[in-house]
Each structure stands twice: as C-alpha cells, then as structure tokens.
PDB file of N, CA and C in Angstrom:
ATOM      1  N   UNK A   1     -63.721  62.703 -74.399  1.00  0.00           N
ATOM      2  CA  UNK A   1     -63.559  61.471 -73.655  1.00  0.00           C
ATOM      3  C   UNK A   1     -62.090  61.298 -73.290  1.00  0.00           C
ATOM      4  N   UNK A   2     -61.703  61.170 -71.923  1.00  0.00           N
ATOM      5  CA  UNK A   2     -60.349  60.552 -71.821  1.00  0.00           C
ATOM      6  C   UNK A   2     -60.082  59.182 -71.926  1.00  0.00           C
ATOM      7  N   UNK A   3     -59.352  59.130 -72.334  1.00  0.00           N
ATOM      8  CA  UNK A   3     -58.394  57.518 -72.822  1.00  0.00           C
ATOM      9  C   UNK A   3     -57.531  57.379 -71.795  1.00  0.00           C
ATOM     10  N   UNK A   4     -58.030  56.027 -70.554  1.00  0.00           N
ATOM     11  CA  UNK A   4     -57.189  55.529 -70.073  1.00  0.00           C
ATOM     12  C   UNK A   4     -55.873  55.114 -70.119  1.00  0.00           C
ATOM     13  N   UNK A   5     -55.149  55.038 -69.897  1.00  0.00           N
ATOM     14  CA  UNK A   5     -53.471  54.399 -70.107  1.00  0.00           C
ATOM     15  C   UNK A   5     -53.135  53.648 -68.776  1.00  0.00           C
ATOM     16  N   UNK A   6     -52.989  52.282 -68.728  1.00  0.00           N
ATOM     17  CA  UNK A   6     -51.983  51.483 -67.845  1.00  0.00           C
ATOM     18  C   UNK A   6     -50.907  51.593 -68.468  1.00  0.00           C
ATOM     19  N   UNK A   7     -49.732  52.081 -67.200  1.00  0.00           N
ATOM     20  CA  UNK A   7     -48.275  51.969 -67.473  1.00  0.00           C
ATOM     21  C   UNK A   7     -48.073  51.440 -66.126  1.00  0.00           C
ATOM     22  N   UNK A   8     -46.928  50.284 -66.384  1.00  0.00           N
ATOM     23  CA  UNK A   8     -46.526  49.492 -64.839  1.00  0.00           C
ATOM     24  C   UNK A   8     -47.478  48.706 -64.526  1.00  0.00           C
ATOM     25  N   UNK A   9     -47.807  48.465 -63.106  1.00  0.00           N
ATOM     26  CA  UNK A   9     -48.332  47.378 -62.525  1.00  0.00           C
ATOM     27  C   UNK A   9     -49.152  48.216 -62.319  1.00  0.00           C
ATOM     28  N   UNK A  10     -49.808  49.202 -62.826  1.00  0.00           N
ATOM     29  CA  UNK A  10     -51.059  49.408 -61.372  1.00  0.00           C
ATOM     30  C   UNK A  10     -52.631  49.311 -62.203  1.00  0.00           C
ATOM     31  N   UNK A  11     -52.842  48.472 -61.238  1.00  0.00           N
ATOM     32  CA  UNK A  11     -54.336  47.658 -62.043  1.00  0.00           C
ATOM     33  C   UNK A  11     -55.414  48.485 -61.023  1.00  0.00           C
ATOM     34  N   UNK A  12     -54.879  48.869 -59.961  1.00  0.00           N
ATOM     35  CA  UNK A  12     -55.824  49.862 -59.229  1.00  0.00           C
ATOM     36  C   UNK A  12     -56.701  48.741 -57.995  1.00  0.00           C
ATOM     37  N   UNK A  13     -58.098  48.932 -58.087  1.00  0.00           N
ATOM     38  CA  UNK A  13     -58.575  48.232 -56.475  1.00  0.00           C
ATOM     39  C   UNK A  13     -58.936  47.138 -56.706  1.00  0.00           C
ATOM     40  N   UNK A  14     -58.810  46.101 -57.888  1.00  0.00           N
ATOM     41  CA  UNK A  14     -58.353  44.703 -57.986  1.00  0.00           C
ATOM     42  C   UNK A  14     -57.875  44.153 -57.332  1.00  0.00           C
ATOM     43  N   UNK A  15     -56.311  44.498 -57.802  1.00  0.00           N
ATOM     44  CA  UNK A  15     -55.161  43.774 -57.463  1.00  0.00           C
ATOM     45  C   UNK A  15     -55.299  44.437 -55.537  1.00  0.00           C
ATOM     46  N   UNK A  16     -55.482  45.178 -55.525  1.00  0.00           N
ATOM     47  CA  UNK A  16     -55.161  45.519 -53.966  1.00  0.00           C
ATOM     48  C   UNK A  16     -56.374  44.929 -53.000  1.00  0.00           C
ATOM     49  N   UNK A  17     -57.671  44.739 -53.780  1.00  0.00           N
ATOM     50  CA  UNK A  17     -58.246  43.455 -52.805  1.00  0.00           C
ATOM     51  C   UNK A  17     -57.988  41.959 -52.992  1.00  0.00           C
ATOM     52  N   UNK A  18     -57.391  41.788 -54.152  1.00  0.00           N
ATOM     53  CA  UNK A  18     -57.035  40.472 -54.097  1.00  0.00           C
ATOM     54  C   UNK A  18     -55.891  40.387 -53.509  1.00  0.00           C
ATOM     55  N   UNK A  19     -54.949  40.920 -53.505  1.00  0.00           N
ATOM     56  CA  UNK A  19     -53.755  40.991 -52.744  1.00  0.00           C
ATOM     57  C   UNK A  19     -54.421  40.924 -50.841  1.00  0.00           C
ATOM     58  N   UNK A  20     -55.325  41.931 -50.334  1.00  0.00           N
ATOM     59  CA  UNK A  20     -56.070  41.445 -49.394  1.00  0.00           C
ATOM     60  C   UNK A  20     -56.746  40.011 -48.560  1.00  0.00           C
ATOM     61  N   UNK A  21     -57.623  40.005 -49.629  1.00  0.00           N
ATOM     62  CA  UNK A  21     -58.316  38.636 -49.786  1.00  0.00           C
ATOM     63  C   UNK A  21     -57.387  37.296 -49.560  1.00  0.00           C
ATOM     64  N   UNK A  22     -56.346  37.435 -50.400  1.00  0.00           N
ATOM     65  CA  UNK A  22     -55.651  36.532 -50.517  1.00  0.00           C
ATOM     66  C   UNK A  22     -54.834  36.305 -48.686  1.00  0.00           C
ATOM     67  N   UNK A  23     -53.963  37.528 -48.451  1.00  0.00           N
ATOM     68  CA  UNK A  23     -53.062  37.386 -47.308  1.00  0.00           C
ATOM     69  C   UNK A  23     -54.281  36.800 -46.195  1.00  0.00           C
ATOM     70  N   UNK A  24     -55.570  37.323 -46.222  1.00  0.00           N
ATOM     71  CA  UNK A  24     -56.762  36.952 -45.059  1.00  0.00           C
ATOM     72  C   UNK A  24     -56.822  35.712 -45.104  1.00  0.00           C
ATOM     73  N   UNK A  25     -56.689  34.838 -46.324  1.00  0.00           N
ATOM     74  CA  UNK A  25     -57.436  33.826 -46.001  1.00  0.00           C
ATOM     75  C   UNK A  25     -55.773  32.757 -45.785  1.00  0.00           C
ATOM     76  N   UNK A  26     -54.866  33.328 -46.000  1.00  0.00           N
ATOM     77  CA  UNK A  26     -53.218  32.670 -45.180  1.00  0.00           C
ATOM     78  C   UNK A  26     -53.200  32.427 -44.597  1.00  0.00           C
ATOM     79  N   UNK A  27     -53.428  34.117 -43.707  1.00  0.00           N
ATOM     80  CA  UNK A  27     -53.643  34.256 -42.364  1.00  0.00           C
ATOM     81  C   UNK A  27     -55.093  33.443 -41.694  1.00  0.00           C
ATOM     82  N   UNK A  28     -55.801  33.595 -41.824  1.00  0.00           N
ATOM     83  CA  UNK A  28     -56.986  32.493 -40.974  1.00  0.00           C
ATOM     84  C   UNK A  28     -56.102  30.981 -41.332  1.00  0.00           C
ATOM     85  N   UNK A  29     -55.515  30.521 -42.276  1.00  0.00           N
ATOM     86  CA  UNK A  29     -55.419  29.119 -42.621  1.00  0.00           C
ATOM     87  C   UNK A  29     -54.340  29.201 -41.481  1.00  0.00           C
ATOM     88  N   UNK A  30     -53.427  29.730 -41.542  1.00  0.00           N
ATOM     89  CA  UNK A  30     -51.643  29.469 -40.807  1.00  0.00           C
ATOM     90  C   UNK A  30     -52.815  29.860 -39.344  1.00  0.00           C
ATOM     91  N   UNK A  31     -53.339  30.291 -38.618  1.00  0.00           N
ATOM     92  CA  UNK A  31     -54.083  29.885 -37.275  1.00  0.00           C
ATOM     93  C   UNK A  31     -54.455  28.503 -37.059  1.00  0.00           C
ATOM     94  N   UNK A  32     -55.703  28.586 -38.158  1.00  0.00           N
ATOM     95  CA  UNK A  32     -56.560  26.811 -37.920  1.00  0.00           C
ATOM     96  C   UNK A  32     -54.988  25.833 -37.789  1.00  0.00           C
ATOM     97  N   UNK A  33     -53.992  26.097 -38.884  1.00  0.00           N
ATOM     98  CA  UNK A  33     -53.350  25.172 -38.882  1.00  0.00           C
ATOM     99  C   UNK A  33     -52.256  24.960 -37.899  1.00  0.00           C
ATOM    100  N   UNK A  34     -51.850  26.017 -37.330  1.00  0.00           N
ATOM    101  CA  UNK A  34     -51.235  25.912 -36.131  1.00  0.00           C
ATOM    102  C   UNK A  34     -51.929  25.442 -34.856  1.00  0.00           C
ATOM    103  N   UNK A  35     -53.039  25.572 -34.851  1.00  0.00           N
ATOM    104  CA  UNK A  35     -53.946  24.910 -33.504  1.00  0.00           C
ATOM    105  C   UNK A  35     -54.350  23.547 -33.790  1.00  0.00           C
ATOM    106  N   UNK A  36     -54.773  22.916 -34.782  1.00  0.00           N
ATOM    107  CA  UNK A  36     -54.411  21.960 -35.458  1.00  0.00           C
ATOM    108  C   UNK A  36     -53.045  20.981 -35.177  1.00  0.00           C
ATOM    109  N   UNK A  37     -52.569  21.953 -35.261  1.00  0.00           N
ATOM    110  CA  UNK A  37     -51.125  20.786 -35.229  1.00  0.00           C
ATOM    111  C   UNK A  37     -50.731  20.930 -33.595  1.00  0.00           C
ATOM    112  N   UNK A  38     -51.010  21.850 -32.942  1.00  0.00           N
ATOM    113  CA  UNK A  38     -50.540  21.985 -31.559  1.00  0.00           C
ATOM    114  C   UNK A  38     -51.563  20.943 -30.383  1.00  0.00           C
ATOM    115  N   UNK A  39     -52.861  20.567 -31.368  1.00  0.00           N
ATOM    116  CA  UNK A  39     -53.594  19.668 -30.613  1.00  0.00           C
ATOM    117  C   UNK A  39     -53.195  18.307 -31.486  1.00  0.00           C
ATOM    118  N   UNK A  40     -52.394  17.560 -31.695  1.00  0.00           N
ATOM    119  CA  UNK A  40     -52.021  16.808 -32.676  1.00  0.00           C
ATOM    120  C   UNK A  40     -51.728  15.653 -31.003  1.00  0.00           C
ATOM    121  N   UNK A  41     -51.908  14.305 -30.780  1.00  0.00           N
ATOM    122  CA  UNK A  41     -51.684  13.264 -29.934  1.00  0.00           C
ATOM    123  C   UNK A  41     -50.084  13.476 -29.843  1.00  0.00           C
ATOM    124  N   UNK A  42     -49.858  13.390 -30.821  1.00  0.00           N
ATOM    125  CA  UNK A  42     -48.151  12.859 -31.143  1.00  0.00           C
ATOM    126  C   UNK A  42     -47.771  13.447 -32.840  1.00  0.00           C
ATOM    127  N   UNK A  43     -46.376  13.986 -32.912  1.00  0.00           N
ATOM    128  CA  UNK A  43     -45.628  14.127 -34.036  1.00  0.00           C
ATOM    129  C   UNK A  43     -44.995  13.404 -34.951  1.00  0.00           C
ATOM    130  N   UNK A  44     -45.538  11.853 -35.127  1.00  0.00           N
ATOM    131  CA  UNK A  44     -45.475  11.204 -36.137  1.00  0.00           C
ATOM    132  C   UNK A  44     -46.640  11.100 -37.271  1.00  0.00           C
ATOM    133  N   UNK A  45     -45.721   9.969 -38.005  1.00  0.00           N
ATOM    134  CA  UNK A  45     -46.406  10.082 -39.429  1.00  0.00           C
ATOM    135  C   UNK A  45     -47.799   9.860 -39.550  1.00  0.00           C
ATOM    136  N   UNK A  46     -48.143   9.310 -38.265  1.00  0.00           N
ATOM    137  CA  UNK A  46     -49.488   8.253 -38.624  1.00  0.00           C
ATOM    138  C   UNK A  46     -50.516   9.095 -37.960  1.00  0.00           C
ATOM    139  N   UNK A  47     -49.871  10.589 -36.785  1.00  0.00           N
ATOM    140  CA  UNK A  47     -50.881  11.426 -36.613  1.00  0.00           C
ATOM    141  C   UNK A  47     -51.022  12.836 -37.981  1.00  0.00           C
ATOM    142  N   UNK A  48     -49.950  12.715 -38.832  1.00  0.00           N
ATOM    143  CA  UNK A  48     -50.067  13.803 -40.168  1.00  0.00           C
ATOM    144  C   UNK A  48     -50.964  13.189 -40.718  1.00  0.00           C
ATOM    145  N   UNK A  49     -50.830  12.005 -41.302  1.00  0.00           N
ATOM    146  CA  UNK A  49     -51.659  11.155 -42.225  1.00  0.00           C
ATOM    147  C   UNK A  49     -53.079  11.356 -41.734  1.00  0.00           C
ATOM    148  N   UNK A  50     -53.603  11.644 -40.146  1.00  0.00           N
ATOM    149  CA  UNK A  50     -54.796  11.476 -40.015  1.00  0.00           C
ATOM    150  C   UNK A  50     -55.375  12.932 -39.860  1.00  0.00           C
ATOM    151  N   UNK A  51     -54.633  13.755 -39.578  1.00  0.00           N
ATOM    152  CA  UNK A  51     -54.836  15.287 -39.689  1.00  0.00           C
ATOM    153  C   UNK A  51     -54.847  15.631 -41.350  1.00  0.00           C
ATOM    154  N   UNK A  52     -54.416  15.105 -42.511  1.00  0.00           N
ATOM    155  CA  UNK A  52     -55.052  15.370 -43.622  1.00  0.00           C
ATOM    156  C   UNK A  52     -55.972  14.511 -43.998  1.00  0.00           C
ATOM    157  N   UNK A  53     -56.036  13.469 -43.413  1.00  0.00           N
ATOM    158  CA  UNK A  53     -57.578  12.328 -43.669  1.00  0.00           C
ATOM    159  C   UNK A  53     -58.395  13.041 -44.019  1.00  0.00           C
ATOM    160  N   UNK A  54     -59.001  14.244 -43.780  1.00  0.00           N
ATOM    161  CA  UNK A  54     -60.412  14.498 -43.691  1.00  0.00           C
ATOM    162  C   UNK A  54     -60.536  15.419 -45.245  1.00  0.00           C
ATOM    163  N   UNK A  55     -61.492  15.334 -45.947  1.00  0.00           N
ATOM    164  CA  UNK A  55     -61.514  16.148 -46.978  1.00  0.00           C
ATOM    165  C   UNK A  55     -61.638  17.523 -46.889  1.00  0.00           C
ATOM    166  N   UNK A  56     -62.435  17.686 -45.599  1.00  0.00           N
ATOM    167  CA  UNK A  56     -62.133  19.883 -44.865  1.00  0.00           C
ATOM    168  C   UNK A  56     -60.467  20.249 -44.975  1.00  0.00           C
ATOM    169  N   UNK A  57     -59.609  19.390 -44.534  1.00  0.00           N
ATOM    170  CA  UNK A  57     -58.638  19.901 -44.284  1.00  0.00           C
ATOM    171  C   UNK A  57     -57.433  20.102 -45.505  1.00  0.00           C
ATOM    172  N   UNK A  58     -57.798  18.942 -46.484  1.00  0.00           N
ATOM    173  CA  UNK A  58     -57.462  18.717 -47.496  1.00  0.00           C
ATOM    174  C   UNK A  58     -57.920  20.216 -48.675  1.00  0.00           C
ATOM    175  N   UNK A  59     -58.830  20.239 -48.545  1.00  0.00           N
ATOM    176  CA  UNK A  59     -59.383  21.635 -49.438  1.00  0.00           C
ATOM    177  C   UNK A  59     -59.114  23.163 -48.691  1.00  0.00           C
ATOM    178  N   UNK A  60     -59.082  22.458 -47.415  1.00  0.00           N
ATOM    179  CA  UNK A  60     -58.656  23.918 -46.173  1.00  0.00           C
ATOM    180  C   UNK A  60     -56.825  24.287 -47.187  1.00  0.00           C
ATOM    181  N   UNK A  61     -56.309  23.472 -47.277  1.00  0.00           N
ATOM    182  CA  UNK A  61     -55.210  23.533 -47.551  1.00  0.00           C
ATOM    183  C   UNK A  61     -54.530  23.825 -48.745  1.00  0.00           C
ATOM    184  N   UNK A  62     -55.595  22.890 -49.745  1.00  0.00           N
ATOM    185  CA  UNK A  62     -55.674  23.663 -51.413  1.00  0.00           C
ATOM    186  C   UNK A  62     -55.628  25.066 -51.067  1.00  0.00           C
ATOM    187  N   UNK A  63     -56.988  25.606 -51.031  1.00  0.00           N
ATOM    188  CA  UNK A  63     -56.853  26.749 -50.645  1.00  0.00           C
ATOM    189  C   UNK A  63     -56.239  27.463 -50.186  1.00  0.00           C
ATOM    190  N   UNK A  64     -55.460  27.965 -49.256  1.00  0.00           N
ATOM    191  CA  UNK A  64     -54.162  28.030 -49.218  1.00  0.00           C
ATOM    192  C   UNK A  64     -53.081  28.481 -50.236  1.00  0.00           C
ATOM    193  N   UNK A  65     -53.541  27.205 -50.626  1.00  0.00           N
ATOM    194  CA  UNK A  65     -52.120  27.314 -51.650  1.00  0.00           C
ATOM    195  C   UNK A  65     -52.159  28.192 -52.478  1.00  0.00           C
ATOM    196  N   UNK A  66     -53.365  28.004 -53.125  1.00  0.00           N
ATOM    197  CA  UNK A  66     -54.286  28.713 -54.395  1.00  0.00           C
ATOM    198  C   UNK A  66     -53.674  30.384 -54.131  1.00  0.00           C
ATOM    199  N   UNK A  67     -54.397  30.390 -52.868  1.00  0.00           N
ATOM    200  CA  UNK A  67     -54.156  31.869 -52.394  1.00  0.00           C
ATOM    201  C   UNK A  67     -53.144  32.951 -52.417  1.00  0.00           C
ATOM    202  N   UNK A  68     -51.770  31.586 -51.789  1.00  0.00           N
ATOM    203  CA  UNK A  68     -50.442  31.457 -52.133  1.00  0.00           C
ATOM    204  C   UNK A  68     -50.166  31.781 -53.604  1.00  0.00           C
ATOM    205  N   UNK A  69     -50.618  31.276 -54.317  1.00  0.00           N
ATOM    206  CA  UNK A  69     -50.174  31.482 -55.851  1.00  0.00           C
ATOM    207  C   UNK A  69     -50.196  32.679 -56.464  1.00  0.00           C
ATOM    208  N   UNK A  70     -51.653  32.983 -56.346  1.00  0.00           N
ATOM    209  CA  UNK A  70     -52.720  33.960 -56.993  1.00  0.00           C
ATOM    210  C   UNK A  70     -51.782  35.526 -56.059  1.00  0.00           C
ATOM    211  N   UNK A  71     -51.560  35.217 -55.021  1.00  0.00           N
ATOM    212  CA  UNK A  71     -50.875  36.203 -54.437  1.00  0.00           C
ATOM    213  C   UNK A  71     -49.787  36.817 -54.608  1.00  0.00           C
ATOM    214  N   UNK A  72     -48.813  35.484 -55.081  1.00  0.00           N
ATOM    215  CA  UNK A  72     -47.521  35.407 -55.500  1.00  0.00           C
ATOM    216  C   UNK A  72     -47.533  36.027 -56.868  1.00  0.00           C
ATOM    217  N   UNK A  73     -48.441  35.929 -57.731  1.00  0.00           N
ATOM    218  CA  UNK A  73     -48.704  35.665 -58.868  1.00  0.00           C
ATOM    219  C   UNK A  73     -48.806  37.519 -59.361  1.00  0.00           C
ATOM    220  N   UNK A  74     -49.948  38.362 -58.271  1.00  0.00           N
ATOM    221  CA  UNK A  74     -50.027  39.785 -58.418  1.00  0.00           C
ATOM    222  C   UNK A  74     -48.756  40.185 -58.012  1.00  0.00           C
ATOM    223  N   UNK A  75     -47.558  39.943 -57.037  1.00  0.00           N
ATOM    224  CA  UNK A  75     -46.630  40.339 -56.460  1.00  0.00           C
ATOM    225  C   UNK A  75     -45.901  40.818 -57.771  1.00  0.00           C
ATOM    226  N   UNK A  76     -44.838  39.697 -57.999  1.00  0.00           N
ATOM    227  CA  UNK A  76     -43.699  39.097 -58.996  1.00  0.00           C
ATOM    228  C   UNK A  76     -44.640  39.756 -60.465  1.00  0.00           C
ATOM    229  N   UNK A  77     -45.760  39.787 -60.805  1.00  0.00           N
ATOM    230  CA  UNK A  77     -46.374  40.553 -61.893  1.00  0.00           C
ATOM    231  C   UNK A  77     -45.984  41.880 -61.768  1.00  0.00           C
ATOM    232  N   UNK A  78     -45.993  42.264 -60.667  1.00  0.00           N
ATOM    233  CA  UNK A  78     -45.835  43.724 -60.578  1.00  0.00           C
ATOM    234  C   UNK A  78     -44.247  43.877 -60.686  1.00  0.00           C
ATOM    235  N   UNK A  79     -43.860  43.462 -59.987  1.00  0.00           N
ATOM    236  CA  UNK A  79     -42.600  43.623 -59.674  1.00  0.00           C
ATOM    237  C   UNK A  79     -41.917  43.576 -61.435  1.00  0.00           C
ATOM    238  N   UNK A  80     -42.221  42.980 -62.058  1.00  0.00           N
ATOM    239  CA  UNK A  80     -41.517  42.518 -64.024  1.00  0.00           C
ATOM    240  C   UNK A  80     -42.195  43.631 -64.492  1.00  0.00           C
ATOM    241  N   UNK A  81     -43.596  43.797 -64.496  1.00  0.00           N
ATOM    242  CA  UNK A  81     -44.323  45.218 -64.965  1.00  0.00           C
ATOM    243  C   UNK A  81     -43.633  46.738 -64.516  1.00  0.00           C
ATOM    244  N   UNK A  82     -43.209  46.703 -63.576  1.00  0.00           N
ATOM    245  CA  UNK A  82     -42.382  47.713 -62.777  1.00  0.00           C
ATOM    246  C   UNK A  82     -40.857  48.461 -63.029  1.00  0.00           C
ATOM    247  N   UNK A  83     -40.096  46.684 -63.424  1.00  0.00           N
ATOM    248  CA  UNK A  83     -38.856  47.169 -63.400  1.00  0.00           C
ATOM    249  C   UNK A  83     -38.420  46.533 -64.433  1.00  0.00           C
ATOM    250  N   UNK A  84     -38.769  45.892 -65.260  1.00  0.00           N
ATOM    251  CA  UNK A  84     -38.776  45.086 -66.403  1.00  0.00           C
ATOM    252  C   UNK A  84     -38.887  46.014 -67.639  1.00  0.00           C
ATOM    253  N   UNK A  85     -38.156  46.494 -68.649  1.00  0.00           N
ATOM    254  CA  UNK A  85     -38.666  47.500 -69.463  1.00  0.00           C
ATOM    255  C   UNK A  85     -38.922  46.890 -71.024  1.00  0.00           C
ATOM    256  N   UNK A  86     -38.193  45.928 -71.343  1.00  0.00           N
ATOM    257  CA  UNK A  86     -38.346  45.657 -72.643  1.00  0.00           C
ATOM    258  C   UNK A  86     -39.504  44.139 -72.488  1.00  0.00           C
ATOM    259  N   UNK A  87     -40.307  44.913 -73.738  1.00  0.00           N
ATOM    260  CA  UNK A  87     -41.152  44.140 -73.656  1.00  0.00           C
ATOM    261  C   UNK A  87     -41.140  42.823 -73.877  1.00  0.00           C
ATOM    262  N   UNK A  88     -40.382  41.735 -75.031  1.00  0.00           N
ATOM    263  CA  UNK A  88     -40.005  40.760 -74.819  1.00  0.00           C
ATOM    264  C   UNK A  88     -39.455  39.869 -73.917  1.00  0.00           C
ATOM    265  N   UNK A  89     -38.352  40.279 -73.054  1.00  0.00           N
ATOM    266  CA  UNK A  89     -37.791  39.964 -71.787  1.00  0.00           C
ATOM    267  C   UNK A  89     -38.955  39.449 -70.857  1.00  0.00           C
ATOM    268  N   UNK A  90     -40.196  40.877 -70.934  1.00  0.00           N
ATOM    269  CA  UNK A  90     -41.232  40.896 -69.552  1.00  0.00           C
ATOM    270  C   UNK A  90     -42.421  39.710 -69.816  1.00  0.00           C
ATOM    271  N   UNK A  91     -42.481  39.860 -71.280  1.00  0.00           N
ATOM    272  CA  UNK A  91     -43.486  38.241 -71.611  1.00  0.00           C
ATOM    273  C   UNK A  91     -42.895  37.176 -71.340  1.00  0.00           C
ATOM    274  N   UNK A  92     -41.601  37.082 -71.746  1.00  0.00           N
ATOM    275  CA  UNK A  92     -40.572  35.822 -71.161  1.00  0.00           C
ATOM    276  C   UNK A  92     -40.605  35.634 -69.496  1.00  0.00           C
ATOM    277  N   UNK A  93     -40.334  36.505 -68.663  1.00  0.00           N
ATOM    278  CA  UNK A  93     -40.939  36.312 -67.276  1.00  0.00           C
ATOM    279  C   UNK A  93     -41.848  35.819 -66.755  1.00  0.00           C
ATOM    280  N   UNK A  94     -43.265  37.017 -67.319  1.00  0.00           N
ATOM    281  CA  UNK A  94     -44.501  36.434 -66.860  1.00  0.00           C
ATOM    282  C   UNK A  94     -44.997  35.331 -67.292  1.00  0.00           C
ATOM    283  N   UNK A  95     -44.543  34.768 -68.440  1.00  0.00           N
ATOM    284  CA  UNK A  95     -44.405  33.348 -68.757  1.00  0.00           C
ATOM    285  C   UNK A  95     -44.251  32.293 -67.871  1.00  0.00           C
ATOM    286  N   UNK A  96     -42.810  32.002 -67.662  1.00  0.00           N
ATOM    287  CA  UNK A  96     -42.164  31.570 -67.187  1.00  0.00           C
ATOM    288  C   UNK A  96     -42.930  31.654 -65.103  1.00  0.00           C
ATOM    289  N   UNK A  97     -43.319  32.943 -65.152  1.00  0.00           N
ATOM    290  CA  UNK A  97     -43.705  32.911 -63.665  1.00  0.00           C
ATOM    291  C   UNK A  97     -45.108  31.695 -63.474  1.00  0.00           C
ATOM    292  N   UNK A  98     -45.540  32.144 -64.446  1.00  0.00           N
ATOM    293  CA  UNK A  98     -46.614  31.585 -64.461  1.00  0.00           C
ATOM    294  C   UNK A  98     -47.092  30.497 -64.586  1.00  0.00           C
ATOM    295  N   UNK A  99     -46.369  29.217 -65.795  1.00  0.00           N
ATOM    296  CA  UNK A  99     -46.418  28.127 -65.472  1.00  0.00           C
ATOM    297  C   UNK A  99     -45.611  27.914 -64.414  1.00  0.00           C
ATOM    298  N   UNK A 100     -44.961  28.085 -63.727  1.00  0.00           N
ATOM    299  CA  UNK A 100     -43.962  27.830 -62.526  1.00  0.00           C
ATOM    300  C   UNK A 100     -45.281  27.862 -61.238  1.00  0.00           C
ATOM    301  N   UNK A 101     -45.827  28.608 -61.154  1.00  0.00           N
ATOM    302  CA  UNK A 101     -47.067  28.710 -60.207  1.00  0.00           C
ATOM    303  C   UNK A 101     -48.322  27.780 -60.177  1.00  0.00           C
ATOM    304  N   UNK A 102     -48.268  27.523 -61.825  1.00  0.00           N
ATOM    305  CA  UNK A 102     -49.088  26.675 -62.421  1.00  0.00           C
ATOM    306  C   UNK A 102     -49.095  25.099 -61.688  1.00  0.00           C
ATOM    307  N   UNK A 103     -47.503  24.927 -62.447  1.00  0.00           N
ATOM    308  CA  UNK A 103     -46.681  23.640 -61.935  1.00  0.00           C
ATOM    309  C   UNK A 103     -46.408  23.449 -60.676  1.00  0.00           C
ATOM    310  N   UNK A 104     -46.671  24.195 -59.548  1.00  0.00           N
ATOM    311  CA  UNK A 104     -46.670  24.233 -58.202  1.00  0.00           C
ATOM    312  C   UNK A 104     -48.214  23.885 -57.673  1.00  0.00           C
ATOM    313  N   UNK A 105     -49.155  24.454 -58.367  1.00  0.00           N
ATOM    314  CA  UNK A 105     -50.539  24.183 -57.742  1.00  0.00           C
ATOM    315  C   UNK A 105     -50.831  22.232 -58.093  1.00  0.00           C
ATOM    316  N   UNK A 106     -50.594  22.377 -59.645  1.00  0.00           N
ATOM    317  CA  UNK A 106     -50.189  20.513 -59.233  1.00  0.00           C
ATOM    318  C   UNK A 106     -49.767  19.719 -58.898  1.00  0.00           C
ATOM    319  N   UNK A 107     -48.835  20.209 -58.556  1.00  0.00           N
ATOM    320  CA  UNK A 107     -48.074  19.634 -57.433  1.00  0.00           C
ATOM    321  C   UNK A 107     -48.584  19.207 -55.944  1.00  0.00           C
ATOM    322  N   UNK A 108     -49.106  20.907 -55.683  1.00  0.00           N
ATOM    323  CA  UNK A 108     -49.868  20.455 -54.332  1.00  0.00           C
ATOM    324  C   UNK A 108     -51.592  19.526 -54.459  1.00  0.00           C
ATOM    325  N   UNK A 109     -52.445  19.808 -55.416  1.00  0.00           N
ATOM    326  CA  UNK A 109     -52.685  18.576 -55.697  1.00  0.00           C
ATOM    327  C   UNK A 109     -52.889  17.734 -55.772  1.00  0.00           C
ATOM    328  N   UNK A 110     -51.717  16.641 -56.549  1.00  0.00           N
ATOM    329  CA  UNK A 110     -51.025  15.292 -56.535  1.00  0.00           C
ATOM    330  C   UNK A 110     -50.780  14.976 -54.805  1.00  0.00           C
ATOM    331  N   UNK A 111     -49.815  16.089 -54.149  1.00  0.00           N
ATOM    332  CA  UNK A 111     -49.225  15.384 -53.093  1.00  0.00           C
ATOM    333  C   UNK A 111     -50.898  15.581 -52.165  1.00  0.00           C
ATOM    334  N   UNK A 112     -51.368  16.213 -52.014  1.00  0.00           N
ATOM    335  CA  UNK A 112     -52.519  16.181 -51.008  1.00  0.00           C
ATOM    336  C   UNK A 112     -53.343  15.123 -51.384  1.00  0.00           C
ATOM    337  N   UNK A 113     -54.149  14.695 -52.436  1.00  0.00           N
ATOM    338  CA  UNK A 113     -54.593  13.459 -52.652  1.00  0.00           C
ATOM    339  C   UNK A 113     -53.987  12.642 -52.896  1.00  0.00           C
ATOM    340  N   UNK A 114     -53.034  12.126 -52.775  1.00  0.00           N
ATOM    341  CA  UNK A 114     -52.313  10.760 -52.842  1.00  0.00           C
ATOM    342  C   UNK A 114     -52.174  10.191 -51.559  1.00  0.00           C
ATOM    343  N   UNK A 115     -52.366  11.336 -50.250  1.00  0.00           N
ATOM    344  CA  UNK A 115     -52.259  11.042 -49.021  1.00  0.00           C
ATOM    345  C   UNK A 115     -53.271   9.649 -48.700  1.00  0.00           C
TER     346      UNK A 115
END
C-alpha cells in the first residue's frame, strides 16, 4: 500500500475547483452588479438604499463575499503552507488569517442588514 504524504499547499482538485467556483460566482456577481448600478435613476443615497432593499440582492451580495473569503482563504493558505516553514509561526498565521476572514464576513452581515 502507498502512504500518501501532503507537503505544502497542494490539496489537489478541491482547492482548484473551489478556487474556480468561487472566482465564477465574483465574476457573474461583479456583472449583475455593474448593470445594476449602471441602470440605477440617480447616484444618491436613497437610490443605494433601494438597490439593496430587496432581499435577492442582499444575499446576491453575501454571497459574494462568502466567495470572497473562502477564496481568499485557499489563496493566503497556500501561500503560509508554501513559504512558511516552521510550524508554529504557520499555525500563528492561519490563525490569525482566519478569524480575520471570519471577522470580515460579520461584518458584511451587520452592514447589509442594518440597511
């Protein structure tokens, strides 16, 4: 029987469809949302406020973010798995990356429903 070994970042066709998955659904969002905003009446506050009114656009946008994260999240993983050698240091990173991504998704959130 051979015995697998991960060394570095490479998680293999996971990470490279989620890394996929993820940029696709950016990319479709940064379209809707640019046509979206290019059909907008006017560039004040009271036409933003009504372009996130709707709960589609509100979750259109979570999403997004999510995507954003989870994306960010395989990147910067790799990147500490990669070039990062001592192992304490690299738990201290991915730590640290991670509630930081964490603390960003509540963020977005808070600010999208409070609208």
């Amino acid at each position: 029987m051979v015995k697998r070994l991960t060394v570095g970042a490479h998680y293999g066709f996971r990470d490279w469809l989620g890394q996929r998955l993820t940029a696709t659904v950016m990319a479709l969002y940064t379209v809707f949302f640019l046509v979206k905003v290019l059909l907008l009446p006017a560039y004040d506050n009271a036409a933003w406020r009504t372009l996130f009114a709707g709960g589609f656009m509100k979750f259109a946008t979570f999403l997004f973010f999510m995507a954003l994260f989870y994306h960010a999240w395989v990147g910067v993983r790799d990147i500490w798995m990669d070039y990062v050698k001592p192992v304490g240091v690299r738990l201290f990173l991915h730590s640290v990356t991670f509630f930081v991504l964490v603390g960003y998704a509540g963020w977005v959130a808070q600010i999208l429903w409070r609208l």
